[in-house]
Protein backbone atom coordinates (compact mmCIF):
# COMPACT_ATOMS: atom_id res chain seq x y z
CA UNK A 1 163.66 39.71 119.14
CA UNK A 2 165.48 37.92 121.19
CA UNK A 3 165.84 37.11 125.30
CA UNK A 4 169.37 36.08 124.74
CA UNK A 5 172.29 36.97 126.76
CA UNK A 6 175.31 37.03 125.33
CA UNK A 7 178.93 37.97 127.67
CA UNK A 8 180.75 39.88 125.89
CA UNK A 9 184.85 40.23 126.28
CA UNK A 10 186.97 42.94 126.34
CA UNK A 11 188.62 42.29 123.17
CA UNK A 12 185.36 42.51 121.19
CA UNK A 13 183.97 45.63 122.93
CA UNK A 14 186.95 47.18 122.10
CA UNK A 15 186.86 46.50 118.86
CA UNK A 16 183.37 47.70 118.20
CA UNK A 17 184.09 50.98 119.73
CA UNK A 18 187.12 51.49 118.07
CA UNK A 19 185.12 50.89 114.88
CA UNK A 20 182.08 53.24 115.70
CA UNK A 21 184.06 55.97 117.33
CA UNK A 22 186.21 56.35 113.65
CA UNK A 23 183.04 57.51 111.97
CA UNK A 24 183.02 59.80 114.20
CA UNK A 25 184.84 63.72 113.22
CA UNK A 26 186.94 62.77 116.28
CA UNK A 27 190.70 63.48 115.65
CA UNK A 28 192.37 59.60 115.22
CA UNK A 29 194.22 59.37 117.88
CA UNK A 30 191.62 61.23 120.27
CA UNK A 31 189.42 58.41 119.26
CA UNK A 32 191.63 55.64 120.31
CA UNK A 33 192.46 57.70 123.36
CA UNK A 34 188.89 57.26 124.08
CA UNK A 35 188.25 53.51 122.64
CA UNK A 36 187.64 52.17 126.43
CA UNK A 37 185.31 54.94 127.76
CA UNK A 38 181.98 52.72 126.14
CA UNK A 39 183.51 49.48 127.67
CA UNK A 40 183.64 51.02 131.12
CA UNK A 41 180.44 52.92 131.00
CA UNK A 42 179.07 49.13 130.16
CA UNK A 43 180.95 47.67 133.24
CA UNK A 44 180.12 50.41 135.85
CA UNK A 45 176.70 50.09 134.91
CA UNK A 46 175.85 53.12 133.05
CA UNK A 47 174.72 54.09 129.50
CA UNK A 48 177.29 52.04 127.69
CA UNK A 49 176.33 50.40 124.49
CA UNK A 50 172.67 50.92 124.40
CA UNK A 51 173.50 54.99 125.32
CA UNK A 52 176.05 54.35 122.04
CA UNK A 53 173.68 53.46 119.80
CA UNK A 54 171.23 55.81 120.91
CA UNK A 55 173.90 58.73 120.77
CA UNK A 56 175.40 58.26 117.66
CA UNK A 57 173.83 60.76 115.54
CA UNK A 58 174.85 63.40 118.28
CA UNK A 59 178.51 61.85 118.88
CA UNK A 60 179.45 62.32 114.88
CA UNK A 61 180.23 65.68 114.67
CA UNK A 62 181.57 66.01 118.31
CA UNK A 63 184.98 68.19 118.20
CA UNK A 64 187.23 68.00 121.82
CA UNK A 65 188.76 71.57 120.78
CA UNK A 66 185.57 73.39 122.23
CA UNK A 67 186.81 72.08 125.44
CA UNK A 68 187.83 75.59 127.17
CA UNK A 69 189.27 75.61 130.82
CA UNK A 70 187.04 78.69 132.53
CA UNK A 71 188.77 78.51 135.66
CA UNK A 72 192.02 77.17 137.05
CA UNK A 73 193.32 78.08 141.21
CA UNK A 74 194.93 76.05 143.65
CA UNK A 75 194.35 72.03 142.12
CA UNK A 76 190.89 73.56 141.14
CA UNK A 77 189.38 73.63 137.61
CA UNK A 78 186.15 74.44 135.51
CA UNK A 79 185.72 73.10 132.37
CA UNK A 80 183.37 73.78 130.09
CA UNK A 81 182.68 70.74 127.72
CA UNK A 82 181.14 72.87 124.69
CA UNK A 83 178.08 70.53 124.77
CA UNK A 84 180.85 67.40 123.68
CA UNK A 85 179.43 64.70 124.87
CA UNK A 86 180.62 63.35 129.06
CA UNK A 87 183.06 60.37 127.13
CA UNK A 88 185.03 62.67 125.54
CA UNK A 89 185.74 65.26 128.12
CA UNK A 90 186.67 62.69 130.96
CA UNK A 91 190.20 62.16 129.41
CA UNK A 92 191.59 65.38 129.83
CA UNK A 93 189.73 65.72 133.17
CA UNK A 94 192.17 62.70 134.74
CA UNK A 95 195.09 64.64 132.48
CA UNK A 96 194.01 67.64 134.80
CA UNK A 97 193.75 66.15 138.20
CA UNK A 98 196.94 64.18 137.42
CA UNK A 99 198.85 67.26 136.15
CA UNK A 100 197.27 68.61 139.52
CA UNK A 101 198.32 66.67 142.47
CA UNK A 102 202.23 67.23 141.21
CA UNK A 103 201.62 70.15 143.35
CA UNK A 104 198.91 69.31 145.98
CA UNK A 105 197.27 66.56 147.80
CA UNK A 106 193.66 66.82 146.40
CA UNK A 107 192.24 68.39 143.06
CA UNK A 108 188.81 69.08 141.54
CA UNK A 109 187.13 69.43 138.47
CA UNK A 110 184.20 71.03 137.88
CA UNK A 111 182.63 70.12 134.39
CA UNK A 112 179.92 72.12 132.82
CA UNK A 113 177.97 71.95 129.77
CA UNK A 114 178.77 68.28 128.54
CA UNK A 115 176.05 65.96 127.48
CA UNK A 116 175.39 62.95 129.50
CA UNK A 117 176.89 64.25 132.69
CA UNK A 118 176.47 60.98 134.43
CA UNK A 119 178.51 59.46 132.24
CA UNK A 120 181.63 61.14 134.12
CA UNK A 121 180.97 58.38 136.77
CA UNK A 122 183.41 56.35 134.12
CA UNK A 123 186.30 58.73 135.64
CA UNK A 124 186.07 56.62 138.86
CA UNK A 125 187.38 53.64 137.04
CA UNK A 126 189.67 55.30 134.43
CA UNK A 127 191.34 57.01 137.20
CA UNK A 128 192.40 54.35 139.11
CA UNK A 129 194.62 52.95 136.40
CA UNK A 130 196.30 55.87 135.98
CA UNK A 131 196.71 55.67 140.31
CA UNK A 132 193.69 58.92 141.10
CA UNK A 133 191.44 57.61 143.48
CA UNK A 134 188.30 59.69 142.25
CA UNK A 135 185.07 60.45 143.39
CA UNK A 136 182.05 61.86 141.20
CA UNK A 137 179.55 63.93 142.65
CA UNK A 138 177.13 65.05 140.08
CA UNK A 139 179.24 67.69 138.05
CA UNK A 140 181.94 67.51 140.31
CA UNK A 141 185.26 65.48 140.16
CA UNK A 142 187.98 65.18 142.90
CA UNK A 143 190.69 62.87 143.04
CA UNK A 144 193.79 62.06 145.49
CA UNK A 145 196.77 59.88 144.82
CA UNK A 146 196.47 55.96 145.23
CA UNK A 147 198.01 53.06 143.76
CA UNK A 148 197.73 52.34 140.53
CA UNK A 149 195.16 49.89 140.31
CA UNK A 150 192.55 48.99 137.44
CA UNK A 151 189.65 46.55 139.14
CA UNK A 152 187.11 47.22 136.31
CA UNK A 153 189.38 45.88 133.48
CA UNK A 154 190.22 43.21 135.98
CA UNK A 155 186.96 42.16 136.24
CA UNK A 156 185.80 42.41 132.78
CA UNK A 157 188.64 40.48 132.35
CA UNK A 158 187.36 37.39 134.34
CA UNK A 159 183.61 37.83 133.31
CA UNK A 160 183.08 39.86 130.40
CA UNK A 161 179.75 41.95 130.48
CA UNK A 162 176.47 40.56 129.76
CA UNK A 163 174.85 42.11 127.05
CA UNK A 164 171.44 41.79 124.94
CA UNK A 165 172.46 39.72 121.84
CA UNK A 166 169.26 42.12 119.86
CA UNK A 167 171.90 45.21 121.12
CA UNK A 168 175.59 43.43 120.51
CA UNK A 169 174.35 42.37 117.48
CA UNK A 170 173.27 46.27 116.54
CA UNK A 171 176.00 47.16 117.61
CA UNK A 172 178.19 44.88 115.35
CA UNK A 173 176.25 45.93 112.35
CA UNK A 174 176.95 49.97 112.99
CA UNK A 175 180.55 48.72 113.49
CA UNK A 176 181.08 47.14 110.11
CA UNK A 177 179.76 50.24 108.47
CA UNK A 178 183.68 51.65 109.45
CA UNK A 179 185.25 49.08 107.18
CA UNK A 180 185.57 48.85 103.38
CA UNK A 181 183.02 46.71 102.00
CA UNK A 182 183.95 43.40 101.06
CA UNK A 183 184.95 42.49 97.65
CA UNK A 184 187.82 40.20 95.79
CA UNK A 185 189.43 43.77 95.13
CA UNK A 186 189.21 44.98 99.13
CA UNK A 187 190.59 41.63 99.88
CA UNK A 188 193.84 42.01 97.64
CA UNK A 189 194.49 45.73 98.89
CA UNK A 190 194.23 44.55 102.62
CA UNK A 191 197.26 45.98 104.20
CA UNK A 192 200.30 48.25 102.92
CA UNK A 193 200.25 45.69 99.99
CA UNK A 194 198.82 45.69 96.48
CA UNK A 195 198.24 41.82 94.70
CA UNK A 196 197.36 42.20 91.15
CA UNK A 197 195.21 39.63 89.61
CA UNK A 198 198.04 37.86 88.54
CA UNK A 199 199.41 37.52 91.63
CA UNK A 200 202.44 39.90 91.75
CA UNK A 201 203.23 42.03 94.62
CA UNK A 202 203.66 45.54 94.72
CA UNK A 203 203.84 48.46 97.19
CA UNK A 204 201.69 51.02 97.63
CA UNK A 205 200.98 53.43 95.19
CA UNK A 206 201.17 56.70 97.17
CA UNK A 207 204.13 59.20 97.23
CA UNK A 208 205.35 57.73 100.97
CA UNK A 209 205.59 54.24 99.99
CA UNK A 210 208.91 52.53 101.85
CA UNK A 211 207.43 49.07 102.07
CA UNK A 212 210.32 46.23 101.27
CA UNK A 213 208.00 43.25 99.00
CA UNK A 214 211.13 41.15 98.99
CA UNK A 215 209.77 40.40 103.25
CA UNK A 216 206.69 38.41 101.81
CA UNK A 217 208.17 37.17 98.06
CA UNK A 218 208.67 33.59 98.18
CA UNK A 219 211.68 31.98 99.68
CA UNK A 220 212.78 30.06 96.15
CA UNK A 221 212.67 33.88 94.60
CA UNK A 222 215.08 34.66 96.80
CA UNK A 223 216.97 31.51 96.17
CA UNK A 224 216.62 32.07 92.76
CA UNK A 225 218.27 35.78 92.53
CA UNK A 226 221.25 34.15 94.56
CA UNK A 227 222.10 31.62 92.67
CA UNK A 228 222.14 34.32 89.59
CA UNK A 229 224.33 36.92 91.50
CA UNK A 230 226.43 34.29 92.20
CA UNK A 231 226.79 32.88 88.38
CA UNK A 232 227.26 36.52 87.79
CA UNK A 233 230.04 37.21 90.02
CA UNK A 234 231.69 33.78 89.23
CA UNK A 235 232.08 34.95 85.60
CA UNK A 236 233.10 38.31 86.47
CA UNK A 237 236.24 36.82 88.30
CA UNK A 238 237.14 34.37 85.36
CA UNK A 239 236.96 37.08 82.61
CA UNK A 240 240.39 37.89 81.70
């Protein structure tokens, strides 16, 4: 165990969510939607990566279909989470206000059954990006229309956030369990590229495959096939 602090940028937490959130059942693109929410709950000083790691288990199987709207009147909603965990329901709580105050000056969410409740807090700073000036009251989310503005990211920015290097470094390790293990083979099939072992290039292998090798072959290849079609051509003409 360690005492150490370590400040941690934006680029890394990132990252590490990213990472963690894909072993999640979380549609793909709902979990990159959601990639920041961990970063901000770490900035605005609530459960962020410690409430991560001590979530997981629960956050795998988490679904944001169950989401239901109970109740929608004049900029007002209720939205019952499903038991999803707070993260993953503030999203389309901001889509809601926003969608909301097209029509009116001030709009409110109530959310019910979510886990972490508290964790909606993070709406307060997601908000303001998207210009909702928001205010969380337990269960209860209003917002109005501001400037679009973004002073947590801004600040992380500038400072990072201090974490425990025992929990970054925990959290690192859960992260890497995402990616393919490393091997000479993972290393040759890293991208949309196969190397054999003798070094040629080929596409992939699937059915959808409209990568273009001749972008990465080497530049005396290409030499190499002009001079030929040229040769070619030059005999062509001289044939009677």
């Amino acid at each position: 165990m360690t005492n150490q602090i370590l400040r941690v940028m934006p680029r890394e937490m990132r990252l590490m969510s990213e990472r963690i959130l894909s072993l999640t059942a979380l549609p793909k693109g709902f979990a990159l939607m959601v990639g920041d929410v961990v970063m901000y709950s770490e900035a605005m000083g609530f459960g962020g990566f410690q409430l991560l790691m001590d979530r997981i288990d629960t956050l795998l199987p988490s679904d944001p279909s169950i989401l239901t709207m109970k109740e929608r009147k004049n900029g007002r909603f209720v939205l019952d989470g499903g038991g999803l965990h707070a993260w993953f329901a503030v999203p389309s709580v901001l889509d809601l206000l926003e969608e909301a105050l097209g029509d009116c000056d001030e709009a409110s969410v109530e959310i019910v059954n979510v886990m972490d409740v508290e964790e909606t807090g993070i709406a307060e700073g997601l908000g303001a990006r998207s210009g909702l000036s928001v205010e969380v009251d337990g269960s209860s989310i209003r917002a109005r229309k501001a400037p679009p503005s973004d002073p947590v990211l801004d600040k992380v920015m500038d400072d990072g956030c201090p974490i425990a290097a025992d929990l970054w470094w925990s959290v690192w390790a859960k992260a890497q369990t995402a990616l393919t293990p490393d091997s000479p083979v993972s290393r040759r099939h890293a991208g949309v590229n196969i190397v054999t072992d003798d070094g040629q290039i080929i596409g992939r292998t699937d059915n959808d495959d409209d990568t273009d090798a001749s972008f990465i072959a080497s530049p005396q290849v290409e030499t190499d096939r002009k001079a030929i079609s040229d040769i070619s051509h030059t005999t062509e003409s001289t044939n009677p």
